[in-house]
PDB file of N, CA and C in Angstrom:
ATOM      1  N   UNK A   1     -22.780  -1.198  34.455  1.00  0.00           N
ATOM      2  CA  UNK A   1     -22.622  -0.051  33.585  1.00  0.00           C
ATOM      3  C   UNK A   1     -21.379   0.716  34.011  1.00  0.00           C
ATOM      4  N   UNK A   2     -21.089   1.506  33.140  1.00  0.00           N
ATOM      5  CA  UNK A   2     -19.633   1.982  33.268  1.00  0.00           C
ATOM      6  C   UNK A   2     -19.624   3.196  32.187  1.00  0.00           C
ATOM      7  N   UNK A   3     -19.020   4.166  33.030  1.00  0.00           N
ATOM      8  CA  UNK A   3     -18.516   5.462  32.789  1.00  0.00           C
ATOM      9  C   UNK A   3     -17.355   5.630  32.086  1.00  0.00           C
ATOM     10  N   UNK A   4     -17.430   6.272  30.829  1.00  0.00           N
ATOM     11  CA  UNK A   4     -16.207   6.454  29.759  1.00  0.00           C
ATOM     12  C   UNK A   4     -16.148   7.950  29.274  1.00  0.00           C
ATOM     13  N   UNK A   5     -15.081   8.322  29.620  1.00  0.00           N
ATOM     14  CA  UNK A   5     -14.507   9.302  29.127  1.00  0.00           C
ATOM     15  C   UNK A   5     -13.413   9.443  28.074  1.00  0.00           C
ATOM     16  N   UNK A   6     -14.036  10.090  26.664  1.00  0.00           N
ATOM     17  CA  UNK A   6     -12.823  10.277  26.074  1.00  0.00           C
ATOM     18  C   UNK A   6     -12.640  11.370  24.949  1.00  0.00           C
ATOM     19  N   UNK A   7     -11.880  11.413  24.965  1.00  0.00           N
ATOM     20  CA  UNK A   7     -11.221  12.698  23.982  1.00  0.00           C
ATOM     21  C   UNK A   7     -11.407  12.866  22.857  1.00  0.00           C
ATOM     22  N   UNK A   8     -11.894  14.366  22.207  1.00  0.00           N
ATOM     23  CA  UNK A   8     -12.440  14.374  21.210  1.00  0.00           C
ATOM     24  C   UNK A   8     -11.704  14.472  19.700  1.00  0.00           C
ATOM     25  N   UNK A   9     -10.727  15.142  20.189  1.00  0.00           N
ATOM     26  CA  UNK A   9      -9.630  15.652  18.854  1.00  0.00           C
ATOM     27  C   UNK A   9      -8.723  14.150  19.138  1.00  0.00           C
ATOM     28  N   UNK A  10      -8.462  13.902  17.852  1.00  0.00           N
ATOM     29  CA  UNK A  10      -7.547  12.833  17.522  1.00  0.00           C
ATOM     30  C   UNK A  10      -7.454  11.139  18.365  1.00  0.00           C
ATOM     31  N   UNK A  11      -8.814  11.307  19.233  1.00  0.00           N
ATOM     32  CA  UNK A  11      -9.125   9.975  19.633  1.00  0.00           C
ATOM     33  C   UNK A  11     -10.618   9.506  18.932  1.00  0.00           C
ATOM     34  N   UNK A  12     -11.340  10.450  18.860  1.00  0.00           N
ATOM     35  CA  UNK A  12     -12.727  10.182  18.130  1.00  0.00           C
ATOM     36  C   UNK A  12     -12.884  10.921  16.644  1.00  0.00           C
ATOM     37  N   UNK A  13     -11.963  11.810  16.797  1.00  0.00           N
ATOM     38  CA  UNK A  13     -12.598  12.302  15.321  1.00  0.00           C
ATOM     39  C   UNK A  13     -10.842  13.197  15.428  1.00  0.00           C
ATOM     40  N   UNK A  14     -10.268  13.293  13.672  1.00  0.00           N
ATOM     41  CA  UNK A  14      -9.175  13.595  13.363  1.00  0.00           C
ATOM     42  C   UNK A  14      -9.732  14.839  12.362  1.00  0.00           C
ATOM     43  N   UNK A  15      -8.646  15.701  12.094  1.00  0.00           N
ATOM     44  CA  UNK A  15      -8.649  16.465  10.491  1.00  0.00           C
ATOM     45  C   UNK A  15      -8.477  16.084   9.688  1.00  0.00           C
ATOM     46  N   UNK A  16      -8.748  15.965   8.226  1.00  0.00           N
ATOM     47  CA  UNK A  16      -8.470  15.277   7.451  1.00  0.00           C
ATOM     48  C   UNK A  16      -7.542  16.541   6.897  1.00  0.00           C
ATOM     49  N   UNK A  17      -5.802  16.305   5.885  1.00  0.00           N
ATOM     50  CA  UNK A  17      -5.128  17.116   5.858  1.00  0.00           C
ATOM     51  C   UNK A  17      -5.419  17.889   4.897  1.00  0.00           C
ATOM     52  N   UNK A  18      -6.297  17.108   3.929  1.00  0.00           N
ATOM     53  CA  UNK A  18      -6.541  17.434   2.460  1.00  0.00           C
ATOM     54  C   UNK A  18      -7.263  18.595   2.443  1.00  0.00           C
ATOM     55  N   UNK A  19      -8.849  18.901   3.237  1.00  0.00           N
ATOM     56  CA  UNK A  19      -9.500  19.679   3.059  1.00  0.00           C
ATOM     57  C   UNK A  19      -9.591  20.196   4.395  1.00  0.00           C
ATOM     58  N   UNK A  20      -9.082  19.677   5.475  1.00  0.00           N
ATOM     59  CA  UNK A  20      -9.163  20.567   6.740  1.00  0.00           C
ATOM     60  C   UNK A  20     -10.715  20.204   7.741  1.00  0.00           C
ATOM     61  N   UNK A  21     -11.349  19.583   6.884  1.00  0.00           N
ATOM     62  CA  UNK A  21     -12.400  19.237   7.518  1.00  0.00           C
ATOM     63  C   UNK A  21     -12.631  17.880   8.568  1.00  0.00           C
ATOM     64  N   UNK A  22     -13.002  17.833   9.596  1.00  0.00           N
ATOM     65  CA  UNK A  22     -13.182  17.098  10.796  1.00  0.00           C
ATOM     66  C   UNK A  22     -13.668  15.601   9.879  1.00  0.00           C
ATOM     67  N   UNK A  23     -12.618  14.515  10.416  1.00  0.00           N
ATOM     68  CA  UNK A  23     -13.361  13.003   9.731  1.00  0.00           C
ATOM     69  C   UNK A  23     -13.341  12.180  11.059  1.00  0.00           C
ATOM     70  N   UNK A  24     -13.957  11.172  11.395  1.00  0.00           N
ATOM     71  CA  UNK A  24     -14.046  10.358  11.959  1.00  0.00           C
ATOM     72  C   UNK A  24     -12.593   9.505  12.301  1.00  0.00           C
ATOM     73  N   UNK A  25     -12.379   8.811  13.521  1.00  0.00           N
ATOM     74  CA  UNK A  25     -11.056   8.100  13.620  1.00  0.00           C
ATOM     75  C   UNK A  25     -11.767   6.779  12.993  1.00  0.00           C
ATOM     76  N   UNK A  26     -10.993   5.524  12.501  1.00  0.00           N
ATOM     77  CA  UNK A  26     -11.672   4.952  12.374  1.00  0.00           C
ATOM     78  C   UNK A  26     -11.551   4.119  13.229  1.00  0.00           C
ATOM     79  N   UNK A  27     -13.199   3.166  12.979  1.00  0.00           N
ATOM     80  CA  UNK A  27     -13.638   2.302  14.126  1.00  0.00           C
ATOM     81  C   UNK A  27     -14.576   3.344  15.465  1.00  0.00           C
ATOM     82  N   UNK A  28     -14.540   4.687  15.755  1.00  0.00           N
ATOM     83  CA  UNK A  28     -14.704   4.935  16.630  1.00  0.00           C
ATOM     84  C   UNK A  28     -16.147   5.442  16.609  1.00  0.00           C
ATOM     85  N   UNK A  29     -16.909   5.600  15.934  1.00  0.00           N
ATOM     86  CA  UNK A  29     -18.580   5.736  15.596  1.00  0.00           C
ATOM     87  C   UNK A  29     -18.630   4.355  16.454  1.00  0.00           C
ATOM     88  N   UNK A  30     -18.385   3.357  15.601  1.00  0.00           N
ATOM     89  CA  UNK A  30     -18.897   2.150  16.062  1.00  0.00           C
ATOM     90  C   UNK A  30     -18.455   1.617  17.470  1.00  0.00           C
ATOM     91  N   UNK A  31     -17.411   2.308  18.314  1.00  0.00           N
ATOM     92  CA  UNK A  31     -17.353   1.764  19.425  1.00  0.00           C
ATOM     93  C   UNK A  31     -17.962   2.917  20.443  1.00  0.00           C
ATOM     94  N   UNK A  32     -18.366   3.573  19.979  1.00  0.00           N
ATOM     95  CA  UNK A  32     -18.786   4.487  20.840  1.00  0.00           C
ATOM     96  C   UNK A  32     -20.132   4.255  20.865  1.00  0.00           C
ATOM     97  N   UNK A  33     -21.073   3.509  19.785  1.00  0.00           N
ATOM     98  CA  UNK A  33     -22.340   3.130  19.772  1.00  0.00           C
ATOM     99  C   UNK A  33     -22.300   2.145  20.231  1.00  0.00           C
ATOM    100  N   UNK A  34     -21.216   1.138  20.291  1.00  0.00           N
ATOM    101  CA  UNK A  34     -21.670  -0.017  20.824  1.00  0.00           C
ATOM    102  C   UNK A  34     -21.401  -0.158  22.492  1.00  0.00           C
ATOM    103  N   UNK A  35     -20.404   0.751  22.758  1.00  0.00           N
ATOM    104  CA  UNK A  35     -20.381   1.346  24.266  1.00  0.00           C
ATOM    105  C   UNK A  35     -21.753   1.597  24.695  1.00  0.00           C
ATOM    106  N   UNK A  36     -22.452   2.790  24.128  1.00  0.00           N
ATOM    107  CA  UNK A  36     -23.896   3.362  24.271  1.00  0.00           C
ATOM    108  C   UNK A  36     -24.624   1.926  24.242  1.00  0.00           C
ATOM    109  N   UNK A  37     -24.845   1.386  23.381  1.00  0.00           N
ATOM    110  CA  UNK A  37     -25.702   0.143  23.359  1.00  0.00           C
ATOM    111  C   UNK A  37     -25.512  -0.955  24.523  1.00  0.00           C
ATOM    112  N   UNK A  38     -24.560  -1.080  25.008  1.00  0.00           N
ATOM    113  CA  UNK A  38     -24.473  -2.034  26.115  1.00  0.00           C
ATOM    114  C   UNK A  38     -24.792  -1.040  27.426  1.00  0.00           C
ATOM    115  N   UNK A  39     -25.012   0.101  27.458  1.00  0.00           N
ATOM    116  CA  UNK A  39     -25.926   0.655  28.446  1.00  0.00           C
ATOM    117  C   UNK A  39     -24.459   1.927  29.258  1.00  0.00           C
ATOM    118  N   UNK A  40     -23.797   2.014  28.441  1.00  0.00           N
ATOM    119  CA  UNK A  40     -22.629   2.421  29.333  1.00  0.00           C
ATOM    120  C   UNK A  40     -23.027   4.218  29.067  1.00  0.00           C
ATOM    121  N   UNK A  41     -22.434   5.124  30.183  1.00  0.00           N
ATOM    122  CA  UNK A  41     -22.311   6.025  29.443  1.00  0.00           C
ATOM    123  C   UNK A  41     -21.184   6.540  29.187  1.00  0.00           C
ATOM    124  N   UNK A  42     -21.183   8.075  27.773  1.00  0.00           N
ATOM    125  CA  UNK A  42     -20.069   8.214  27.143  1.00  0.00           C
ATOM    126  C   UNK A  42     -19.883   9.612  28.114  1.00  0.00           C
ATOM    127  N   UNK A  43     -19.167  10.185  28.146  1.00  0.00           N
ATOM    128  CA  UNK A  43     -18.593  11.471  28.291  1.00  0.00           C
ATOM    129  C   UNK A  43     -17.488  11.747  26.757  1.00  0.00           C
ATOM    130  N   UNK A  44     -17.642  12.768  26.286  1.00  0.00           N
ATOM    131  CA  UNK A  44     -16.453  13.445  24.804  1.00  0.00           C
ATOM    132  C   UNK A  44     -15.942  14.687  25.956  1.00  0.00           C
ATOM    133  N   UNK A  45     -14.830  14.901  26.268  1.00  0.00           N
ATOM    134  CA  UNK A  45     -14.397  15.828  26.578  1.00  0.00           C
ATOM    135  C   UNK A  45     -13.185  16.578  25.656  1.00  0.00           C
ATOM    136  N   UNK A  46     -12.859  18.249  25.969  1.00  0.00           N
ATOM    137  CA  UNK A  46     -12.427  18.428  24.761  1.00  0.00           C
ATOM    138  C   UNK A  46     -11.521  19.600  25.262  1.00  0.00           C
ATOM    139  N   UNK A  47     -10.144  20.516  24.763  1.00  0.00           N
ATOM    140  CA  UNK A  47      -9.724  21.433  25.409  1.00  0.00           C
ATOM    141  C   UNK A  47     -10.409  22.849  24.454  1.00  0.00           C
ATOM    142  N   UNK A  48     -11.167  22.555  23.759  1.00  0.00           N
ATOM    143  CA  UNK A  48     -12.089  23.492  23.077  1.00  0.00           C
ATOM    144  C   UNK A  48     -12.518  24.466  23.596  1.00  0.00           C
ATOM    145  N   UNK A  49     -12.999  24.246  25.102  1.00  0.00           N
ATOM    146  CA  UNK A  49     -13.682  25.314  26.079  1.00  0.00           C
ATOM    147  C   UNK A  49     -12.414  25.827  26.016  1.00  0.00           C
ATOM    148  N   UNK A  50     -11.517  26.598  25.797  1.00  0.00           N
ATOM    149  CA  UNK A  50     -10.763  27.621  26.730  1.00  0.00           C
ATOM    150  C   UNK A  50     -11.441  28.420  27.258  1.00  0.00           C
ATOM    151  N   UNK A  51     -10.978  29.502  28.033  1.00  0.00           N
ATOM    152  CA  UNK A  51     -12.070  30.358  28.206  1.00  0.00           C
ATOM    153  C   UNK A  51     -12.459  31.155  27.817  1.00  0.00           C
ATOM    154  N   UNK A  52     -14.099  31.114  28.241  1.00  0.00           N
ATOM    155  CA  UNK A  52     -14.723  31.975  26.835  1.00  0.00           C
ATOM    156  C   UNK A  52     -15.628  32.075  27.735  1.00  0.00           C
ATOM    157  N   UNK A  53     -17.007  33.206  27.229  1.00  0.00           N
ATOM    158  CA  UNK A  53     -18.060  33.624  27.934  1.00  0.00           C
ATOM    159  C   UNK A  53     -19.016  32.590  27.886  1.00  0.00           C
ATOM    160  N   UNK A  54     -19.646  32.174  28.828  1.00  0.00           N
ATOM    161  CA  UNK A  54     -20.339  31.016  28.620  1.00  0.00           C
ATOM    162  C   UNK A  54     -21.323  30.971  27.699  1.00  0.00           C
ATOM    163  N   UNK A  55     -22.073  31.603  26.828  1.00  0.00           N
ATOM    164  CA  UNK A  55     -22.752  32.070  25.900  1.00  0.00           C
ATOM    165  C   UNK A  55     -21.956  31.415  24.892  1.00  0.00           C
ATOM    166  N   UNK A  56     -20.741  31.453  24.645  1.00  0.00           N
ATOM    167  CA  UNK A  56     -20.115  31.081  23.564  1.00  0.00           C
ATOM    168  C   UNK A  56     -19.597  29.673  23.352  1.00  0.00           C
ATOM    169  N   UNK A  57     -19.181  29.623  24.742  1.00  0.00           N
ATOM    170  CA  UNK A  57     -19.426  28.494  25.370  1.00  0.00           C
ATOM    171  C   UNK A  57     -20.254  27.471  25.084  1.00  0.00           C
ATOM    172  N   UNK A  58     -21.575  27.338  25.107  1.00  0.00           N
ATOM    173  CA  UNK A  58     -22.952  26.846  24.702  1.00  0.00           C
ATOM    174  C   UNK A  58     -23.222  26.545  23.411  1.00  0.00           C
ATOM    175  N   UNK A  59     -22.448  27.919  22.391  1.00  0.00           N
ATOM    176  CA  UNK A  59     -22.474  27.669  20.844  1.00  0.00           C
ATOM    177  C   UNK A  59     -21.291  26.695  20.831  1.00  0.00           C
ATOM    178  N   UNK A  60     -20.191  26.568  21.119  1.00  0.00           N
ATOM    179  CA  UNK A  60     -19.175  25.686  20.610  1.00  0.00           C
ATOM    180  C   UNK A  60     -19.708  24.336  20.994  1.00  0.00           C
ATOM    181  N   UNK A  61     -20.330  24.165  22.491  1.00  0.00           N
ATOM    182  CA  UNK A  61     -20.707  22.278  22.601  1.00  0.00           C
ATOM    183  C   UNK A  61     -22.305  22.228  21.776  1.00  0.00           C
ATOM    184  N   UNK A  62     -22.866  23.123  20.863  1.00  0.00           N
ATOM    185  CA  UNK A  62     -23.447  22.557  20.615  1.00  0.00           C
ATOM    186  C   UNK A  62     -23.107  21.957  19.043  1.00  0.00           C
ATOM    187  N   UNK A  63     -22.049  23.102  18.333  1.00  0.00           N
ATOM    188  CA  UNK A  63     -20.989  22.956  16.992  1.00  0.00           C
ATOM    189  C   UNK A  63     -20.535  21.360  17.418  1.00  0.00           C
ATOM    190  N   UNK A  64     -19.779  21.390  18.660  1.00  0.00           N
ATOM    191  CA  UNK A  64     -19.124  20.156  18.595  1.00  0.00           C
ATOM    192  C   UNK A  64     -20.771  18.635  18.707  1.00  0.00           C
ATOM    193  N   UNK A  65     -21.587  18.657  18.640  1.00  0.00           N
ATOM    194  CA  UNK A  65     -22.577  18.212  18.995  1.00  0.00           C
ATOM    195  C   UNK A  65     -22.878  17.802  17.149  1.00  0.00           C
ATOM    196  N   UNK A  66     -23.469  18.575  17.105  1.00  0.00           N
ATOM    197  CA  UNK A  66     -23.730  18.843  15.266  1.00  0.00           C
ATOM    198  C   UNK A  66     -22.732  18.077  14.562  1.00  0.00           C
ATOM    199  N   UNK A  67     -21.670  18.408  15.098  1.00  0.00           N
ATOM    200  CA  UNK A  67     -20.540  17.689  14.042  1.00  0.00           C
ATOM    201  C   UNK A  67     -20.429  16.293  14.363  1.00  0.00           C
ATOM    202  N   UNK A  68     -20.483  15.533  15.724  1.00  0.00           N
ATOM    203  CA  UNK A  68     -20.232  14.013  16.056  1.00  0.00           C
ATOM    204  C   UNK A  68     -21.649  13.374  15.379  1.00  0.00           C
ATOM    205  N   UNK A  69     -23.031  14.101  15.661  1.00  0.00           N
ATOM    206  CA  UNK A  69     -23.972  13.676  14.610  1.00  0.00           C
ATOM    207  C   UNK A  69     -23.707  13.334  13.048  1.00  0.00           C
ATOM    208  N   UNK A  70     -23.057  14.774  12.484  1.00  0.00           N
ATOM    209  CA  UNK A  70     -23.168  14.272  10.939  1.00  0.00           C
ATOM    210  C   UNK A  70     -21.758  13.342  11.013  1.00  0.00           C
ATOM    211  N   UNK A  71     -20.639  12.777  11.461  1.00  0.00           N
ATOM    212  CA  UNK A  71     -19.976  12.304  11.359  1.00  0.00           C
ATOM    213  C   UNK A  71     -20.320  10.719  11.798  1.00  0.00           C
ATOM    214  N   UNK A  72     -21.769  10.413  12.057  1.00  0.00           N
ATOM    215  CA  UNK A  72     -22.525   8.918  13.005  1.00  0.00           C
ATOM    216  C   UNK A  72     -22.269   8.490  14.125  1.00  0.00           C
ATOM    217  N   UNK A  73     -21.884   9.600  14.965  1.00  0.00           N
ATOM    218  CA  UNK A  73     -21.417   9.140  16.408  1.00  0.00           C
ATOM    219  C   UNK A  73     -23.074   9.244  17.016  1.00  0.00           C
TER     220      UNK A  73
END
């Protein structure tokens, strides 16, 4: 098993320019499940945290959470 780290903006998921809304890179749902499926784990890291009160903190990884769901990660 093996430890993967990777980046959330523009390696797993892009903007789309049209409407501004967060889309999937493609291919990367599916390699990130099939990573998960062979037993590996993922780490998404992100420069999102700047700093902020950790309270807020908590709301943004769970926004970023919500969103890799509806997007099929």
């Amino acid at each position: 098993m093996a430890w993967f780290c990777v980046d959330l903006n523009d390696t797993l998921v892009t903007q789309d320019p049209m409407s501004g809304s967060m889309i999937p890179v493609d291919g990367a749902p599916e390699a990130v499940s099939q990573l998960l499926g062979e037993g590996h784990r993922v780490t998404v890291f992100t420069s999102r945290f700047a700093p902020m009160p950790e309270q807020r903190r908590q709301q943004v990884k769970d926004e970023i959470l919500q969103e890799l769901v509806e997007l099929g990660f």
